[in-house]
PDB file of N, CA and C in Angstrom:
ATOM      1  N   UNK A   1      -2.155 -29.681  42.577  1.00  0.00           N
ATOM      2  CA  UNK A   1      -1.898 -29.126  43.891  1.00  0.00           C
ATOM      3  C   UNK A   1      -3.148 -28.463  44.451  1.00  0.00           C
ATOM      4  N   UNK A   2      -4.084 -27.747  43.603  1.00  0.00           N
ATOM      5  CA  UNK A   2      -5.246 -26.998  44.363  1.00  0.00           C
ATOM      6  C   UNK A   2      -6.417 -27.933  44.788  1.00  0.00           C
ATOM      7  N   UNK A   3      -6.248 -29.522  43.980  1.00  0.00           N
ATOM      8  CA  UNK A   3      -7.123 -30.249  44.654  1.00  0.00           C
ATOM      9  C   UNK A   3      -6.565 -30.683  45.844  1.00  0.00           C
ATOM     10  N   UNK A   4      -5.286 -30.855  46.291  1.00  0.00           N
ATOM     11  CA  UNK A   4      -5.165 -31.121  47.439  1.00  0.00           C
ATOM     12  C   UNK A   4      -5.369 -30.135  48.886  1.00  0.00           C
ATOM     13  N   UNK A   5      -5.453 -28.904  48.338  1.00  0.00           N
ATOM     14  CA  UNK A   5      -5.533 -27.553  49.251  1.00  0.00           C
ATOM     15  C   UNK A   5      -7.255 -27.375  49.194  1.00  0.00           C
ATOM     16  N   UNK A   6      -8.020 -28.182  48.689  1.00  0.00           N
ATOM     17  CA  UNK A   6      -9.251 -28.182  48.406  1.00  0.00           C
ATOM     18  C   UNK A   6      -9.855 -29.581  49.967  1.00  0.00           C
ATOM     19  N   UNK A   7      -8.808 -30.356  49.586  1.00  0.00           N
ATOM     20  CA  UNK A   7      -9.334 -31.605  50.639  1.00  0.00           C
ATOM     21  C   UNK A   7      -8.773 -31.626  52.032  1.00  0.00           C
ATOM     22  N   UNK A   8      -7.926 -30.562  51.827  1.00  0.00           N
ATOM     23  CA  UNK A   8      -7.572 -30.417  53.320  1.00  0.00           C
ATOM     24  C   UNK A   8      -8.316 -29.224  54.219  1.00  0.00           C
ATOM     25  N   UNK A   9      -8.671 -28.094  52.990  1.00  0.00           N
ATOM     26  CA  UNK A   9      -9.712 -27.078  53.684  1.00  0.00           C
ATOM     27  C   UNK A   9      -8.857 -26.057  53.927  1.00  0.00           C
ATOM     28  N   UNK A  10      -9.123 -24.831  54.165  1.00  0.00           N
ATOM     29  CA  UNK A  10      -8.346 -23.603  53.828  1.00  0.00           C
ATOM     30  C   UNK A  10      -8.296 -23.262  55.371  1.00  0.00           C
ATOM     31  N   UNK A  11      -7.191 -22.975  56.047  1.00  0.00           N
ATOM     32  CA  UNK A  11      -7.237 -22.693  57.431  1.00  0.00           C
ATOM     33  C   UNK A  11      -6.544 -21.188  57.985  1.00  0.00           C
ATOM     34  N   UNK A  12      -6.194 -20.575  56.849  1.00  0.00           N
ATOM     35  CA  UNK A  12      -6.095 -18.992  57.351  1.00  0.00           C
ATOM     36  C   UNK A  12      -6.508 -18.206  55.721  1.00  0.00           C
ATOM     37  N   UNK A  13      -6.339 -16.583  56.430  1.00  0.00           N
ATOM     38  CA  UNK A  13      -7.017 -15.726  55.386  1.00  0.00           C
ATOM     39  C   UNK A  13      -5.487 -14.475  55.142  1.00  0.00           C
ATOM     40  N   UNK A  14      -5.871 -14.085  54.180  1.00  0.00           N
ATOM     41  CA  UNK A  14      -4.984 -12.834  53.901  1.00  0.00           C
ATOM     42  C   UNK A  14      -5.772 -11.828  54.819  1.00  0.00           C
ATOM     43  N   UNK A  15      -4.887 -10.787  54.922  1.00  0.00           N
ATOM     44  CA  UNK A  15      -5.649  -9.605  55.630  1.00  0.00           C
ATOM     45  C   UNK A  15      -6.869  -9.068  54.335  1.00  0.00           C
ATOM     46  N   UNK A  16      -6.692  -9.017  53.114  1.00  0.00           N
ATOM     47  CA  UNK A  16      -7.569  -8.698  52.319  1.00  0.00           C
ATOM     48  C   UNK A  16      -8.620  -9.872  52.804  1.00  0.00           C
ATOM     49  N   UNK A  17      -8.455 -10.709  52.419  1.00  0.00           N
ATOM     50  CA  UNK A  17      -9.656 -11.675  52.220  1.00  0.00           C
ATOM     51  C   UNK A  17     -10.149 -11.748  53.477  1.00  0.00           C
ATOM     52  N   UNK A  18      -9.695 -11.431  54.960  1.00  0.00           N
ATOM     53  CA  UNK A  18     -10.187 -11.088  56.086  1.00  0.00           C
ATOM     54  C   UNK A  18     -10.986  -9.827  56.071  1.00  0.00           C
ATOM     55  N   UNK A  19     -11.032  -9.045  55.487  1.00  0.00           N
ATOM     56  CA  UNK A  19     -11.471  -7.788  54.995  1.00  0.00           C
ATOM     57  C   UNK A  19     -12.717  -8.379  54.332  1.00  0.00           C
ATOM     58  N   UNK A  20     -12.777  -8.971  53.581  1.00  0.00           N
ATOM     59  CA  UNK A  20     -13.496  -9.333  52.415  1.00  0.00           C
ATOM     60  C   UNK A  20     -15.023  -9.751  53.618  1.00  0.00           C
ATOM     61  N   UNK A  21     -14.292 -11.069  54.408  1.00  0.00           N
ATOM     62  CA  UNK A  21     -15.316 -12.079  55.255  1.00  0.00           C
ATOM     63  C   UNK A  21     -15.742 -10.860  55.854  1.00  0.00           C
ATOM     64  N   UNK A  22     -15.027 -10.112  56.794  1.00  0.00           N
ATOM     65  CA  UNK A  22     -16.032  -9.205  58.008  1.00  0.00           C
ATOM     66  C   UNK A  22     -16.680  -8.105  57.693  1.00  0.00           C
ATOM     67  N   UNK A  23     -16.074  -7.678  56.265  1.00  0.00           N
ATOM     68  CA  UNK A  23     -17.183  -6.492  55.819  1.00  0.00           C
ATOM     69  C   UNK A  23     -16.437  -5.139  56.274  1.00  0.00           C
ATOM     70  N   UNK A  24     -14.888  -5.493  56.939  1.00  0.00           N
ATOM     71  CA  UNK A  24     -14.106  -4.478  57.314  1.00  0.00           C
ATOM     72  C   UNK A  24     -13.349  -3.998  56.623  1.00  0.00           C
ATOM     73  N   UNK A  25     -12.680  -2.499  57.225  1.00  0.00           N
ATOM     74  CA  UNK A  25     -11.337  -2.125  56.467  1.00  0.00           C
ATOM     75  C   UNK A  25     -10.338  -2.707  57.257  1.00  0.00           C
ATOM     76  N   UNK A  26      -8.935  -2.115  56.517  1.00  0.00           N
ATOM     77  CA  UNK A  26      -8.111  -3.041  56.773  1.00  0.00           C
ATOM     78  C   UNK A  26      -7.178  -2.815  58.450  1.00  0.00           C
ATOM     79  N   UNK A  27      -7.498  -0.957  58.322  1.00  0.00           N
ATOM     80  CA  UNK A  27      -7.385  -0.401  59.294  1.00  0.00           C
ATOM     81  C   UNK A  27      -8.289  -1.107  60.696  1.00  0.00           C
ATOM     82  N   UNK A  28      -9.146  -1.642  60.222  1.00  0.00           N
ATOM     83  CA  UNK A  28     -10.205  -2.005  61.924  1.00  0.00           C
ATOM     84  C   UNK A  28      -9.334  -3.444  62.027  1.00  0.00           C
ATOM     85  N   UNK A  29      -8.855  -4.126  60.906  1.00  0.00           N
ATOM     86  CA  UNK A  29      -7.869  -5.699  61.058  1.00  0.00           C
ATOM     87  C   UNK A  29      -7.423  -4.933  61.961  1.00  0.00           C
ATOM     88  N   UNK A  30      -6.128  -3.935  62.089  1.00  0.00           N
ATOM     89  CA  UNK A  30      -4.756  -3.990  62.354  1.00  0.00           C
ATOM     90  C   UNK A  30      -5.553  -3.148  63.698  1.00  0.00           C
ATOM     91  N   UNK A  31      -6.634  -2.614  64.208  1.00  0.00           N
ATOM     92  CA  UNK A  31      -6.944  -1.898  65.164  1.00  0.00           C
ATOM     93  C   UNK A  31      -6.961  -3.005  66.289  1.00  0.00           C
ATOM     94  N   UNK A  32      -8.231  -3.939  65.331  1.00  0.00           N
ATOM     95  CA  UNK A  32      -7.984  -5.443  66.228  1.00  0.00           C
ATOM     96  C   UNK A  32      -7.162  -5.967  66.711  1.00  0.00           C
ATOM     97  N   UNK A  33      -6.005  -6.419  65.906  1.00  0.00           N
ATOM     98  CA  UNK A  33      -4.661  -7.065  66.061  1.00  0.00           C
ATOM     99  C   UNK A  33      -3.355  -6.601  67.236  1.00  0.00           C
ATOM    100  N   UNK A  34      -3.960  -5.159  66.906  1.00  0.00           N
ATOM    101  CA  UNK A  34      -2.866  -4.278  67.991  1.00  0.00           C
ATOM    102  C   UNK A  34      -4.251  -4.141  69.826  1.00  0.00           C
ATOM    103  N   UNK A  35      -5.477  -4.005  69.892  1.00  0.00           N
ATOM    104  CA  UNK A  35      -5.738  -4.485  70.459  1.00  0.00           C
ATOM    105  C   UNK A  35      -5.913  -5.948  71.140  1.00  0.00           C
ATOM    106  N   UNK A  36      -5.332  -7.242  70.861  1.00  0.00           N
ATOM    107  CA  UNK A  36      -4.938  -8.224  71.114  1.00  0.00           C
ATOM    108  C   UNK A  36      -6.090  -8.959  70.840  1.00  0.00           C
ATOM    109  N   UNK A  37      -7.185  -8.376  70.216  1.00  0.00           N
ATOM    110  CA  UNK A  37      -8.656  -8.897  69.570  1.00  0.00           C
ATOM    111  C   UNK A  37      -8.782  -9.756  68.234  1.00  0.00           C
ATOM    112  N   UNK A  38      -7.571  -9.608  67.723  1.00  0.00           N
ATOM    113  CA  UNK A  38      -7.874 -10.310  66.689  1.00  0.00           C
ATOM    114  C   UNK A  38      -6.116 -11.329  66.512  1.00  0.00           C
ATOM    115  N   UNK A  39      -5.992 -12.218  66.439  1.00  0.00           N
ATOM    116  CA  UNK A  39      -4.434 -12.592  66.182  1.00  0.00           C
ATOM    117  C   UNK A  39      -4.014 -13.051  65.017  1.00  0.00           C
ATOM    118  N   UNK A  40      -2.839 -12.166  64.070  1.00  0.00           N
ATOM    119  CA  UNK A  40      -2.586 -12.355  62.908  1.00  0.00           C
ATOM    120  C   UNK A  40      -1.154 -12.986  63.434  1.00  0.00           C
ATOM    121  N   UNK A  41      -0.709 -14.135  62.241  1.00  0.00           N
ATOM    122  CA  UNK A  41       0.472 -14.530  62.161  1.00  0.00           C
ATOM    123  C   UNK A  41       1.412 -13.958  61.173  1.00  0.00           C
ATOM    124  N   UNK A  42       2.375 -14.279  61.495  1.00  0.00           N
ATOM    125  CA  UNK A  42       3.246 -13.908  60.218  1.00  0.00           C
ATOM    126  C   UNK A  42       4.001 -14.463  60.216  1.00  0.00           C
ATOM    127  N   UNK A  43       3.805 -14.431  58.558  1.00  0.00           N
ATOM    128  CA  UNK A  43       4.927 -15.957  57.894  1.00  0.00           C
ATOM    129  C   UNK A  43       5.711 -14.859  56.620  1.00  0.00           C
ATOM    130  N   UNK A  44       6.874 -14.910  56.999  1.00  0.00           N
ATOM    131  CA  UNK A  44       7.977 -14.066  55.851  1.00  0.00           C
ATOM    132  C   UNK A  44       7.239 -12.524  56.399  1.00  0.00           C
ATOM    133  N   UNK A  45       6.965 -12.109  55.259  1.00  0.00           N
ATOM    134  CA  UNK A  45       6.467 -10.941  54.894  1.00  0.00           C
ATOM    135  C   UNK A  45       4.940 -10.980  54.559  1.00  0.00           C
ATOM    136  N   UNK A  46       4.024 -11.979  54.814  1.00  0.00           N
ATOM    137  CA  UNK A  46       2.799 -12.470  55.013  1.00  0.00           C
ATOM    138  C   UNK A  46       2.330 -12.116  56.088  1.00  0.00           C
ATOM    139  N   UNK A  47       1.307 -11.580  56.319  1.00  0.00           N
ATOM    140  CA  UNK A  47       0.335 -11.871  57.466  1.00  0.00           C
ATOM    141  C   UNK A  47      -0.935 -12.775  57.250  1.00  0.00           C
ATOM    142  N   UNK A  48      -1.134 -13.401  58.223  1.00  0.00           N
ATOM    143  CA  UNK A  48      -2.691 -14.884  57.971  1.00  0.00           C
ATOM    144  C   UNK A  48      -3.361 -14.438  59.145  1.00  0.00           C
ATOM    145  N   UNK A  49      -4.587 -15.009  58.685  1.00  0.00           N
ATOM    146  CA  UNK A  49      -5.544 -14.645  59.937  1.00  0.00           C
ATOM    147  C   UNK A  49      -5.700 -16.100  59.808  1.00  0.00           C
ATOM    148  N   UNK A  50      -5.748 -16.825  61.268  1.00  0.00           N
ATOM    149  CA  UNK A  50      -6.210 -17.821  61.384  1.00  0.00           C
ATOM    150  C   UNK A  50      -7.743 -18.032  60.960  1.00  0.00           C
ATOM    151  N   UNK A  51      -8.147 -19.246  60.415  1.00  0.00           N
ATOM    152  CA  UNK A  51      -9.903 -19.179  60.674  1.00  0.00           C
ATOM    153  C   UNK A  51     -10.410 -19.014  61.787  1.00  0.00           C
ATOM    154  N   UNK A  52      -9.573 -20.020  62.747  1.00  0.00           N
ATOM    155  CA  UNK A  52     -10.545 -20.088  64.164  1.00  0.00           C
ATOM    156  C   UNK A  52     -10.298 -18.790  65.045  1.00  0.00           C
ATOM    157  N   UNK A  53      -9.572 -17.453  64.448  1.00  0.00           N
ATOM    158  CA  UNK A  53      -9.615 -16.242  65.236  1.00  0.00           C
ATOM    159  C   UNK A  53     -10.935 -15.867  64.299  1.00  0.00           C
ATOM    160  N   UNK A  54     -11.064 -15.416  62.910  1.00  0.00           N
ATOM    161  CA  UNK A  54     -12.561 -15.304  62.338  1.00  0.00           C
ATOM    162  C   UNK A  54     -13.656 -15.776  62.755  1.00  0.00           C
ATOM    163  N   UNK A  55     -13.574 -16.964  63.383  1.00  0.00           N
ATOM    164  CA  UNK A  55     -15.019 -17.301  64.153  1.00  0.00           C
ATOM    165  C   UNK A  55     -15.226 -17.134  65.229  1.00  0.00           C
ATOM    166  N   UNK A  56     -14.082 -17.011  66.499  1.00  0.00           N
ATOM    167  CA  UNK A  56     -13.861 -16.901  67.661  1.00  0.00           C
ATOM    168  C   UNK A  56     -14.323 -15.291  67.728  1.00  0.00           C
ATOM    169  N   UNK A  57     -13.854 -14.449  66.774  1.00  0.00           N
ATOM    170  CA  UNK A  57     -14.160 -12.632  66.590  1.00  0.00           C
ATOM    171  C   UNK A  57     -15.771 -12.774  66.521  1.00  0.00           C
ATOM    172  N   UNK A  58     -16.663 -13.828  65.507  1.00  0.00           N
ATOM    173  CA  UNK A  58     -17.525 -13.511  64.959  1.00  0.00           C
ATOM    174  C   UNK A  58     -18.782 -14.031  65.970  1.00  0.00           C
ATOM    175  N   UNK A  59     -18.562 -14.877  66.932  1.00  0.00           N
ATOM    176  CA  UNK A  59     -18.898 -15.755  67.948  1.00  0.00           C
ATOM    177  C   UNK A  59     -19.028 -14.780  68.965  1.00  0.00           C
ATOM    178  N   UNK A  60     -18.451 -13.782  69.245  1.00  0.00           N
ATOM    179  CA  UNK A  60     -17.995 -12.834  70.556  1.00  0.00           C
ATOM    180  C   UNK A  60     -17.690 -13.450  71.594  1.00  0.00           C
ATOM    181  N   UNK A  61     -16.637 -14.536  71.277  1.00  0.00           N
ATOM    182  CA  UNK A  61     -15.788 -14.511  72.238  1.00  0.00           C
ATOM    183  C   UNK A  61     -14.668 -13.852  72.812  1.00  0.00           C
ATOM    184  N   UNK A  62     -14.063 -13.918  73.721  1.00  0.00           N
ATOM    185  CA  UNK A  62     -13.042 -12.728  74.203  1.00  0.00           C
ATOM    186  C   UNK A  62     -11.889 -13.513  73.711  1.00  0.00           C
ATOM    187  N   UNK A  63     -10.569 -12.627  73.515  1.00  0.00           N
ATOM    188  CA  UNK A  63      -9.420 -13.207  72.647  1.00  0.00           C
ATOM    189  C   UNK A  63      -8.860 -14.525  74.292  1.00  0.00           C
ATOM    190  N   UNK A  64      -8.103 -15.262  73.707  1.00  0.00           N
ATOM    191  CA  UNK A  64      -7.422 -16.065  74.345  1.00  0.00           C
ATOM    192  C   UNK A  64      -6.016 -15.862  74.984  1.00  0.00           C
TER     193      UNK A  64
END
């Protein structure tokens, strides 16, 4: 199974591992998120950060 999650490419992040990429706490995620700057999904009791909000943030583009 992880080679197949390998060939398809990883397309969201945990809020940790979003943490991890921007060098942030978790508090500036959810500062983002509630400012409409960053968009987390949620699946169950999961939150994902899309990739293309991580590059779109890292790009300085304005949210969509």
């Amino acid at each position: 199974m992880k080679e197949k999650i390998r060939e398809i490419g990883r397309r969201g992040y945990s809020i940790n591992e979003t943490c991890a990429t921007l060098g942030i706490s978790r508090s500036t995620v959810w500062r983002l998120e509630k400012a409409g700057k960053l968009r987390v999904i949620a699946i169950g009791r999961r939150r994902i950060v899309p990739e293309s909000e991580i590059d779109r943030l890292l790009s300085g583009d304005k949210a969509a």
